[in-house]
PDB file of N, CA and C in Angstrom:
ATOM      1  N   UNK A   1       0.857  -1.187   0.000  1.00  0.00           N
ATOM      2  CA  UNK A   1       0.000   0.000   0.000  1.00  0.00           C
ATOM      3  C   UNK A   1       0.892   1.236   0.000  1.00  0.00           C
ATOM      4  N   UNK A   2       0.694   2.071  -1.041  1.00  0.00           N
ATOM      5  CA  UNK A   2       2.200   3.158  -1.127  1.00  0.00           C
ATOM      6  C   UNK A   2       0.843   4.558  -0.310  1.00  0.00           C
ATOM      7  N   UNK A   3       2.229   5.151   0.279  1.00  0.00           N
ATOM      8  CA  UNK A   3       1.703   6.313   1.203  1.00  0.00           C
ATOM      9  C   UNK A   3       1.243   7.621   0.528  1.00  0.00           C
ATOM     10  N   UNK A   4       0.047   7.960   0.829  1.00  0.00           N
ATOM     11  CA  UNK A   4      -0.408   9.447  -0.011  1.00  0.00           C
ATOM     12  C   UNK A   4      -0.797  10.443   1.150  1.00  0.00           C
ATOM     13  N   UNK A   5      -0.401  11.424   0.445  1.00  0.00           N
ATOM     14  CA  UNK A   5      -0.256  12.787   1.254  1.00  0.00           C
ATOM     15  C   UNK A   5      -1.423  13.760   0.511  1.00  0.00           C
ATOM     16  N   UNK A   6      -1.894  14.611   1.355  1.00  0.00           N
ATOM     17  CA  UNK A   6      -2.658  15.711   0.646  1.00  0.00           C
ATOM     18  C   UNK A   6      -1.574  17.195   1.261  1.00  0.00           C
ATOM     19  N   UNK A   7      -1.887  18.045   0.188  1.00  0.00           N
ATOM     20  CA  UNK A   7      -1.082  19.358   0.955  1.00  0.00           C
ATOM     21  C   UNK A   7      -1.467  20.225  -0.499  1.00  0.00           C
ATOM     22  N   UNK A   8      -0.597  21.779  -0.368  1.00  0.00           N
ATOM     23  CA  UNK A   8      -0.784  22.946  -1.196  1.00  0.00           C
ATOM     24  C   UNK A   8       0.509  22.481  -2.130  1.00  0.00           C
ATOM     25  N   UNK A   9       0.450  22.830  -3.088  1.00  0.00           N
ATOM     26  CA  UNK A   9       1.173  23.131  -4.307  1.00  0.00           C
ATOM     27  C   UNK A   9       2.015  24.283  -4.429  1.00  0.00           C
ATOM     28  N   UNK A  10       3.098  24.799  -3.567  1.00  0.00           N
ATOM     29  CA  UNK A  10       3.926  26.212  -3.083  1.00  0.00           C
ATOM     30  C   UNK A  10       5.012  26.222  -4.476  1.00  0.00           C
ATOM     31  N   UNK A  11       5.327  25.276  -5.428  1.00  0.00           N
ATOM     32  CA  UNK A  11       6.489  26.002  -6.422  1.00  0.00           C
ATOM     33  C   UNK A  11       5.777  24.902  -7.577  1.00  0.00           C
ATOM     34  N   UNK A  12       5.886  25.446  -9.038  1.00  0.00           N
ATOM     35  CA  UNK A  12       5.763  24.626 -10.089  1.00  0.00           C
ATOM     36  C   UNK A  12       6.535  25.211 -10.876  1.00  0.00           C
ATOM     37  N   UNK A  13       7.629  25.828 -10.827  1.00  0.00           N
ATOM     38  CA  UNK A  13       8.699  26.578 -11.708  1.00  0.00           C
ATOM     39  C   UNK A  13       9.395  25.319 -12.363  1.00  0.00           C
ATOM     40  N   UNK A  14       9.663  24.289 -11.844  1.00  0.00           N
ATOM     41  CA  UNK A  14      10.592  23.222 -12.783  1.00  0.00           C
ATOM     42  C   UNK A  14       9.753  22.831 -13.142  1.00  0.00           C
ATOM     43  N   UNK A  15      10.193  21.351 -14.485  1.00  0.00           N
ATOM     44  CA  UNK A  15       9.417  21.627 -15.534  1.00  0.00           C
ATOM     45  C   UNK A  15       9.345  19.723 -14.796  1.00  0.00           C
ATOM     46  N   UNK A  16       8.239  19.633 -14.912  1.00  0.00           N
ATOM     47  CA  UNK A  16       7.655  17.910 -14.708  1.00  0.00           C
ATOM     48  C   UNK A  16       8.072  17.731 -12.758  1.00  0.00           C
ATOM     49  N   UNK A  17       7.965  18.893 -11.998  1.00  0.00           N
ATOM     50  CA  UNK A  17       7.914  18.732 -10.432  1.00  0.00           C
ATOM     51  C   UNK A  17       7.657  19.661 -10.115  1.00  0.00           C
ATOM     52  N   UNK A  18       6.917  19.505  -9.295  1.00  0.00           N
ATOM     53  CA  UNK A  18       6.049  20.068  -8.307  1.00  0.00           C
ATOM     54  C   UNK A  18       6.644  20.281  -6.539  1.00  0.00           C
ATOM     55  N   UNK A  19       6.706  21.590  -5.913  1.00  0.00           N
ATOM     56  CA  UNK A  19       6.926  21.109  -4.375  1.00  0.00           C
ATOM     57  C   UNK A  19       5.616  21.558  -3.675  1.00  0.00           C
ATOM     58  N   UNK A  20       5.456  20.211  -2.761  1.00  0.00           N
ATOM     59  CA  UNK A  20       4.159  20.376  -2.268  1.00  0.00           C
ATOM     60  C   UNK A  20       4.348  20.061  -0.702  1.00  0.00           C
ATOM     61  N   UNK A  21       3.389  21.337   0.052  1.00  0.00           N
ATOM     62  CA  UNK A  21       3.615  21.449   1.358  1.00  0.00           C
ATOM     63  C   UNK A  21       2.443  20.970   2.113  1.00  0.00           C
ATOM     64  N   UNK A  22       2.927  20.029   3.010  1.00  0.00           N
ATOM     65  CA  UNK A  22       1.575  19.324   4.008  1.00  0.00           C
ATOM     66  C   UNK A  22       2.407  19.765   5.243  1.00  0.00           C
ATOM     67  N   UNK A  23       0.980  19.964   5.446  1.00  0.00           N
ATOM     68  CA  UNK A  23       0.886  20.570   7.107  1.00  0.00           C
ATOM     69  C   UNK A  23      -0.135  19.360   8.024  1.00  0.00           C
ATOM     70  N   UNK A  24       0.638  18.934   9.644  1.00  0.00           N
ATOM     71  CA  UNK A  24      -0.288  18.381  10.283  1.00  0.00           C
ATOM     72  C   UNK A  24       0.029  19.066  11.937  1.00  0.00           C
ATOM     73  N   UNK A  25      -0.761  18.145  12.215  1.00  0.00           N
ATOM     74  CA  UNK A  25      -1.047  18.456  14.016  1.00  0.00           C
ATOM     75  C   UNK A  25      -0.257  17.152  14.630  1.00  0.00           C
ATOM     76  N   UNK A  26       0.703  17.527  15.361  1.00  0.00           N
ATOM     77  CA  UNK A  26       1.142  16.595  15.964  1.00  0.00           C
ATOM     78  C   UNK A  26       0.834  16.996  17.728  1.00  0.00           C
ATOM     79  N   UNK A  27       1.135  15.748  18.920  1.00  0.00           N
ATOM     80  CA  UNK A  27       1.180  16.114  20.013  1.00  0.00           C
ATOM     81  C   UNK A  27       2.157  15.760  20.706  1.00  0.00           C
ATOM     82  N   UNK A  28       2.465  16.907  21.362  1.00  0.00           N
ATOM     83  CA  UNK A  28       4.019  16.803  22.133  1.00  0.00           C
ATOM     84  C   UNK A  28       4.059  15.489  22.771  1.00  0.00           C
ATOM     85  N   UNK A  29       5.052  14.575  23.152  1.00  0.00           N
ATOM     86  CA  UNK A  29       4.506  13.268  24.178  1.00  0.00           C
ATOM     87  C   UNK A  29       4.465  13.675  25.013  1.00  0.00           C
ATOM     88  N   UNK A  30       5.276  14.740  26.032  1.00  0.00           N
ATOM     89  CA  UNK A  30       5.341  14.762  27.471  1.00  0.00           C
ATOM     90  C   UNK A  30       4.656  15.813  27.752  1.00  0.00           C
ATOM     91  N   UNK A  31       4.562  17.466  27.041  1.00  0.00           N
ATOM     92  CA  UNK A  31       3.520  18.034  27.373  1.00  0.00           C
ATOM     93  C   UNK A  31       2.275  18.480  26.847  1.00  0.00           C
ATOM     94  N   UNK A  32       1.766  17.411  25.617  1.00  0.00           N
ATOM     95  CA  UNK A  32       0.614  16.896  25.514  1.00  0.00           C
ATOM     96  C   UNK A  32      -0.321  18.281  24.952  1.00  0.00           C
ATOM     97  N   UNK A  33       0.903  18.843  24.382  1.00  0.00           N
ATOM     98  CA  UNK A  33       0.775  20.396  23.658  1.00  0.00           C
ATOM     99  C   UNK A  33       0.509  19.997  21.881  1.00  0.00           C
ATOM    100  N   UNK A  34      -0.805  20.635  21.529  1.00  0.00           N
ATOM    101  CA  UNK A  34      -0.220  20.032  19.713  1.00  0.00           C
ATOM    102  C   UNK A  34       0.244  21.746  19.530  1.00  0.00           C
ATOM    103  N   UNK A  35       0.851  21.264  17.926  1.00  0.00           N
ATOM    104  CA  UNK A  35       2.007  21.954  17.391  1.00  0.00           C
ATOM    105  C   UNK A  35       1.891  21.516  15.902  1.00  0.00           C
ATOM    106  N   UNK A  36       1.643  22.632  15.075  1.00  0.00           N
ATOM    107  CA  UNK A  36       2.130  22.118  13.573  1.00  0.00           C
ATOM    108  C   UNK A  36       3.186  21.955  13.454  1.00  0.00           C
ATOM    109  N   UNK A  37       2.972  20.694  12.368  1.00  0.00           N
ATOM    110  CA  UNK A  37       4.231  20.466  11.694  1.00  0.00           C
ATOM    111  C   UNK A  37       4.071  20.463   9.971  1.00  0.00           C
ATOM    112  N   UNK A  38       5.136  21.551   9.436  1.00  0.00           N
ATOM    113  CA  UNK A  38       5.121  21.585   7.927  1.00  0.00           C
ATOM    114  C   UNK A  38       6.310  20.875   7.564  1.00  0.00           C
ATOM    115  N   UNK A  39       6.003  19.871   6.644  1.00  0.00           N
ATOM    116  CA  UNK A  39       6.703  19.514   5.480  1.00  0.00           C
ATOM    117  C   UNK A  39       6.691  19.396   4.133  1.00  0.00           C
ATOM    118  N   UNK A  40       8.024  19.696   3.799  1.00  0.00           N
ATOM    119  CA  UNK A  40       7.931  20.028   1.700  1.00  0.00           C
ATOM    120  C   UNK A  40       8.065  18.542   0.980  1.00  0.00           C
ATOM    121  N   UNK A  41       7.329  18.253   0.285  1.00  0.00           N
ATOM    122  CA  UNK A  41       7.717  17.282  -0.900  1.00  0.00           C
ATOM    123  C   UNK A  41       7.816  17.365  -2.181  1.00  0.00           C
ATOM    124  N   UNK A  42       8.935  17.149  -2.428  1.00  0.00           N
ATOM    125  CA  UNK A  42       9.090  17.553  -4.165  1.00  0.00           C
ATOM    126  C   UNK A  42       8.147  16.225  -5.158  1.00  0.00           C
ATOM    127  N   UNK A  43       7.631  16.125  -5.936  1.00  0.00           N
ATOM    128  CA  UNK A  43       6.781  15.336  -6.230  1.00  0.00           C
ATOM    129  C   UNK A  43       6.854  15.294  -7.857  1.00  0.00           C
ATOM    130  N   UNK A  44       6.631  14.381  -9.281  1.00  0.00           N
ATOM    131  CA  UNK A  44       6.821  14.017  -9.986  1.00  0.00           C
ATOM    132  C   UNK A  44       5.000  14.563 -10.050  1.00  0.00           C
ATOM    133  N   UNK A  45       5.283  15.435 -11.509  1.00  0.00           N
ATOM    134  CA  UNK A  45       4.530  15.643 -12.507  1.00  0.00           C
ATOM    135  C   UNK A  45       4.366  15.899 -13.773  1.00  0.00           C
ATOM    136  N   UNK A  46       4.075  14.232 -14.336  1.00  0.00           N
ATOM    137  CA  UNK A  46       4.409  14.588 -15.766  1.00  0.00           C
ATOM    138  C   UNK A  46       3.511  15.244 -16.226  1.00  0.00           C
ATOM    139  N   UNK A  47       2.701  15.469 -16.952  1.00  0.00           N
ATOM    140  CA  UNK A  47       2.108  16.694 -17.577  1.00  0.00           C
ATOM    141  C   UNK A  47       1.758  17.883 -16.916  1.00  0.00           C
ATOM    142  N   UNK A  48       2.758  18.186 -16.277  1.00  0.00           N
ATOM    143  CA  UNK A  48       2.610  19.916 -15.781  1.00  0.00           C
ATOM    144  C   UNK A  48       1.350  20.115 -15.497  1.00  0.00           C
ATOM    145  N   UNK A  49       0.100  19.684 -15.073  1.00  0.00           N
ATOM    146  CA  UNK A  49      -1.178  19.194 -14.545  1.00  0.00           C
ATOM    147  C   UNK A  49      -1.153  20.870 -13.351  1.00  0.00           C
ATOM    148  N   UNK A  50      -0.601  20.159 -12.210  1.00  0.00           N
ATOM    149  CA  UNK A  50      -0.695  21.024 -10.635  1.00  0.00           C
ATOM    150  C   UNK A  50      -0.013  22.872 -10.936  1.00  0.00           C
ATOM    151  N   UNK A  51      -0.777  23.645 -10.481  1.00  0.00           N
ATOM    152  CA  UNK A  51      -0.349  24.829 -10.736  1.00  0.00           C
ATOM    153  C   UNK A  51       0.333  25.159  -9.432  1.00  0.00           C
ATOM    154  N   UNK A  52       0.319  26.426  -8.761  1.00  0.00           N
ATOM    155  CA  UNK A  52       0.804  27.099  -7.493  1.00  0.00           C
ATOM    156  C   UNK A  52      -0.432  27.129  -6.648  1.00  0.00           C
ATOM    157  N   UNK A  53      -0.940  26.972  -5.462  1.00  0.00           N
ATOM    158  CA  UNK A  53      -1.839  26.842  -4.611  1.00  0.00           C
ATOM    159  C   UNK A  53      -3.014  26.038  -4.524  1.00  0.00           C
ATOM    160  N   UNK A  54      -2.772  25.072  -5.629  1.00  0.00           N
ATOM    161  CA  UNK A  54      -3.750  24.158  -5.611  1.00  0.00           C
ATOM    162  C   UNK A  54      -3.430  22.520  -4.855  1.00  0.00           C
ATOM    163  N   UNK A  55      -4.244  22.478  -4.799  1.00  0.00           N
ATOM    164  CA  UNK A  55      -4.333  21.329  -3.459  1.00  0.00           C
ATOM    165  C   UNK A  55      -4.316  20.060  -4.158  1.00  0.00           C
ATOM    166  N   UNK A  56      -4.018  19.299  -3.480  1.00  0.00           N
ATOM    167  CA  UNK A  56      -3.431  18.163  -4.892  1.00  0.00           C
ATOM    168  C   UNK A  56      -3.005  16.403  -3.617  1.00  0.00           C
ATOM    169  N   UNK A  57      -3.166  15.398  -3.965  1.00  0.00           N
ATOM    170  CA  UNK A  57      -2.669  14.174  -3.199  1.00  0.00           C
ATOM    171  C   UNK A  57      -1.238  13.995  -4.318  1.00  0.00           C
ATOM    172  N   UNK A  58      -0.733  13.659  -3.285  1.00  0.00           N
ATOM    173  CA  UNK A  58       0.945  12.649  -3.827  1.00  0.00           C
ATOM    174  C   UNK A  58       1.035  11.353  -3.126  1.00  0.00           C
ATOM    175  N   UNK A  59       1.453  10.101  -4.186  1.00  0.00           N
ATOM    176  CA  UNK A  59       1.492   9.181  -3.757  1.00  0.00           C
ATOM    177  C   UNK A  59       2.982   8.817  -3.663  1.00  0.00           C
ATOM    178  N   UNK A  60       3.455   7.962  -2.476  1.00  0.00           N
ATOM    179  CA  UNK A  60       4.667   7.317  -2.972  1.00  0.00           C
ATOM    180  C   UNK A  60       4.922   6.131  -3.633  1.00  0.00           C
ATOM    181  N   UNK A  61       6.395   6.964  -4.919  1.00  0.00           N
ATOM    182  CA  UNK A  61       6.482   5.460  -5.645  1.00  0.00           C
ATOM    183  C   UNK A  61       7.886   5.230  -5.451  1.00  0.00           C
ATOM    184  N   UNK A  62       9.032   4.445  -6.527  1.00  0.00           N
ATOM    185  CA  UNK A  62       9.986   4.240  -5.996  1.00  0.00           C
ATOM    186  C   UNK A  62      10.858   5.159  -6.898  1.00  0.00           C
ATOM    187  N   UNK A  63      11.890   6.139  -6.016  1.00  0.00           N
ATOM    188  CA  UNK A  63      12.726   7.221  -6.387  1.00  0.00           C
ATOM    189  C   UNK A  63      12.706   7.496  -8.132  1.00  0.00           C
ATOM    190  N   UNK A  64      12.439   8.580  -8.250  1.00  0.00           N
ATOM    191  CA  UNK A  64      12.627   9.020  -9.459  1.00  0.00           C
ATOM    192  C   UNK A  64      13.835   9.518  -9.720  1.00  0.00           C
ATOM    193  N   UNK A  65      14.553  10.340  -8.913  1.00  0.00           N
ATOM    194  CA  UNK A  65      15.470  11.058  -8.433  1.00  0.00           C
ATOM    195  C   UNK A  65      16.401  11.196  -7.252  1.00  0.00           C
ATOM    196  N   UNK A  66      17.342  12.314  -6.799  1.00  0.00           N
ATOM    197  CA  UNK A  66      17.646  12.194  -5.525  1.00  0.00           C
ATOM    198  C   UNK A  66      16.918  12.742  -4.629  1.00  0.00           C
ATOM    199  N   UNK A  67      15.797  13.629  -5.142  1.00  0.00           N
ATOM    200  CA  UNK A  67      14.840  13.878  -3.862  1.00  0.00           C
ATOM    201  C   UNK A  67      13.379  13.886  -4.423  1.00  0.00           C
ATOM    202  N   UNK A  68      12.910  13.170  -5.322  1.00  0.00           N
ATOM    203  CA  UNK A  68      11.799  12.629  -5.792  1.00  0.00           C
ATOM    204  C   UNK A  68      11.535  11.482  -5.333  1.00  0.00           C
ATOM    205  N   UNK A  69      10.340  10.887  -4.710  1.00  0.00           N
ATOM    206  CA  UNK A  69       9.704   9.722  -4.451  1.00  0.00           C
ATOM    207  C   UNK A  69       8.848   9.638  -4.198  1.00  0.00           C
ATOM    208  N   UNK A  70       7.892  10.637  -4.869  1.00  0.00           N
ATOM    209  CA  UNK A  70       6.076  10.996  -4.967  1.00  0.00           C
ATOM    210  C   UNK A  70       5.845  11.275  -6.227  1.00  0.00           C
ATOM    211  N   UNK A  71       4.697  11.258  -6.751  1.00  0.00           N
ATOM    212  CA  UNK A  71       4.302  11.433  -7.975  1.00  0.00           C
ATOM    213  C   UNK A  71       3.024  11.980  -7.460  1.00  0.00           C
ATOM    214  N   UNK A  72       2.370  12.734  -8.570  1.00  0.00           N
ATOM    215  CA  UNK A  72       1.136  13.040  -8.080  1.00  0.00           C
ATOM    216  C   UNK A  72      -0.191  12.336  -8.634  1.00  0.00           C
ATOM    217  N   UNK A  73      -0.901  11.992  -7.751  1.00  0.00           N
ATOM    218  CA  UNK A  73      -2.154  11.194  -8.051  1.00  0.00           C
ATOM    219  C   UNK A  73      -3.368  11.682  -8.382  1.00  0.00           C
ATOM    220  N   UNK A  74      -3.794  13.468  -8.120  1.00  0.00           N
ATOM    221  CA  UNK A  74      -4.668  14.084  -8.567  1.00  0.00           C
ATOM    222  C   UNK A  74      -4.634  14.863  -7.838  1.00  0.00           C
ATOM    223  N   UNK A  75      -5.292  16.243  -8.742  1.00  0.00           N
ATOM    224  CA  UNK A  75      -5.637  17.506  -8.175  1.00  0.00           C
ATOM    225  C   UNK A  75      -6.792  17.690  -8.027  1.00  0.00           C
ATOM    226  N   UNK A  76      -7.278  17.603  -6.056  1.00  0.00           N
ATOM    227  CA  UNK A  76      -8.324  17.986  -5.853  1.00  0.00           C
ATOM    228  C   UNK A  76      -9.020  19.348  -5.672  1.00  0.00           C
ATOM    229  N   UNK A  77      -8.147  20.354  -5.882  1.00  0.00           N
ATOM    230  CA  UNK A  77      -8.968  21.700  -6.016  1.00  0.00           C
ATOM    231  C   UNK A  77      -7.947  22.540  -6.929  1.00  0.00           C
ATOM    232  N   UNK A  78      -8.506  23.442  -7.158  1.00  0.00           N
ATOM    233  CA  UNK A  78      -7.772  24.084  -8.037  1.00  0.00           C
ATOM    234  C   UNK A  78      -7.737  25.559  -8.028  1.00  0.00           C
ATOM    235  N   UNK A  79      -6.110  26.017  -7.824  1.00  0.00           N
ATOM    236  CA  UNK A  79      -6.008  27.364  -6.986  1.00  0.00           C
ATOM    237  C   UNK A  79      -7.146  28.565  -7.646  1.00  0.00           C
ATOM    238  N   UNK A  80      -7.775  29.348  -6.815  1.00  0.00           N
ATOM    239  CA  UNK A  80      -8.217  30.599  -7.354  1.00  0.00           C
ATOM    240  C   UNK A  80      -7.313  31.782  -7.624  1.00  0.00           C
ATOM    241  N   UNK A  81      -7.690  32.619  -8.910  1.00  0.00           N
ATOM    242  CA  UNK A  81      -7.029  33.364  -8.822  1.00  0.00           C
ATOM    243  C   UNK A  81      -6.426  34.635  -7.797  1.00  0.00           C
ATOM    244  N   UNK A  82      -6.087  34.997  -7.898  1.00  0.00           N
ATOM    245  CA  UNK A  82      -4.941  36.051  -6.826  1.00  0.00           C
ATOM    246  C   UNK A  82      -5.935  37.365  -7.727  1.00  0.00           C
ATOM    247  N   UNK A  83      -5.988  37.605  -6.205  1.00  0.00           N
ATOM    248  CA  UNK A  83      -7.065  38.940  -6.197  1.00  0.00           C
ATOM    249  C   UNK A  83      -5.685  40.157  -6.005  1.00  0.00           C
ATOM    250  N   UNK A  84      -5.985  41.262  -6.855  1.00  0.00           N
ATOM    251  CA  UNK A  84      -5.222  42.375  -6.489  1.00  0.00           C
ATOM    252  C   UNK A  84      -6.033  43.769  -6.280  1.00  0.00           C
ATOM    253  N   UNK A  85      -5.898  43.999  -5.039  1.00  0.00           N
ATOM    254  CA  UNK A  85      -6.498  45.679  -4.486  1.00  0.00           C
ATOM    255  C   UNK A  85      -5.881  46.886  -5.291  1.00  0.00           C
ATOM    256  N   UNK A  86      -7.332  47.282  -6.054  1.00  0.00           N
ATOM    257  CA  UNK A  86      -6.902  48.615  -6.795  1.00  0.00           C
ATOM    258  C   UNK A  86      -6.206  49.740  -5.665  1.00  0.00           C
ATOM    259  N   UNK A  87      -5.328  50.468  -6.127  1.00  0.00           N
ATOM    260  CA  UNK A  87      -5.036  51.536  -5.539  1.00  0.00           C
ATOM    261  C   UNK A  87      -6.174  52.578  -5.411  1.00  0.00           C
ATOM    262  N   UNK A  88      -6.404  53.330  -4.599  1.00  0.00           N
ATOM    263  CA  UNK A  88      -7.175  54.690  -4.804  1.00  0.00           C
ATOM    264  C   UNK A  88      -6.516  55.884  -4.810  1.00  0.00           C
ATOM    265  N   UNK A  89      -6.458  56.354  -5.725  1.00  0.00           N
ATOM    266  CA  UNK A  89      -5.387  57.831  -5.996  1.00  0.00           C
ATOM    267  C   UNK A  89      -6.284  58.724  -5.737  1.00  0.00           C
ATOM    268  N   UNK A  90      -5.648  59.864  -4.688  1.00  0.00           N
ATOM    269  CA  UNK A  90      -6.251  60.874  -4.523  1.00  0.00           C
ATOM    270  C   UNK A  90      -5.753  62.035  -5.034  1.00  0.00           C
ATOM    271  N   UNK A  91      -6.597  63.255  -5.626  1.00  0.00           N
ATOM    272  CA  UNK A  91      -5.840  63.719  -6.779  1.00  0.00           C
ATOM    273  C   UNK A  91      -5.728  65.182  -5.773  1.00  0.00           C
ATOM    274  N   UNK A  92      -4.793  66.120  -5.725  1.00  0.00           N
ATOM    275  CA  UNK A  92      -5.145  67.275  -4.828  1.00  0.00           C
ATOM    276  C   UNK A  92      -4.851  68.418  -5.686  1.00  0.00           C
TER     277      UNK A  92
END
């Protein structure tokens, strides 16, 4: 059973990989405090599919590379665009 991750899609600048960031909740053992924990995975995408902020599962397969050993299995949402606030110029 190979291991799949869900997380955000933070870089698609290289061409066929993806780095994708999962975030979880872990709990301290002794003071029983949770605490995120983020980690990056660089991930195998052949058809340039996953954009930047879209949410996406990676499965593991066996090394593609020296720091590839996920591929991606599908993109479940798909980033919205990036809103930009007009300026308001005030004219005097």
């Amino acid at each position: 059973m190979a291991k799949t991750l869900t997380g955000i899609v933070t870089s698609d600048k290289r061409d066929k990989t993806i780095t994708v960031t999962v975030t979880s909740r872990e709990t301290h053992p002794i003071y029983r405090k949770q605490y995120t924990v983020t980690r990056k995975y660089t991930a195998h995408d052949e058809k340039n599919e996953a954009g930047e902020g879209d949410k996406v599962v990676i499965s593991e397969v066996r090394p593609i590379s020296k720091t590839k050993s996920f591929t991606l299995a599908e993109v479940v949402e798909k980033a919205r665009g990036s809103v930009e606030l007009k300026s308001d110029e005030v004219e005097a």
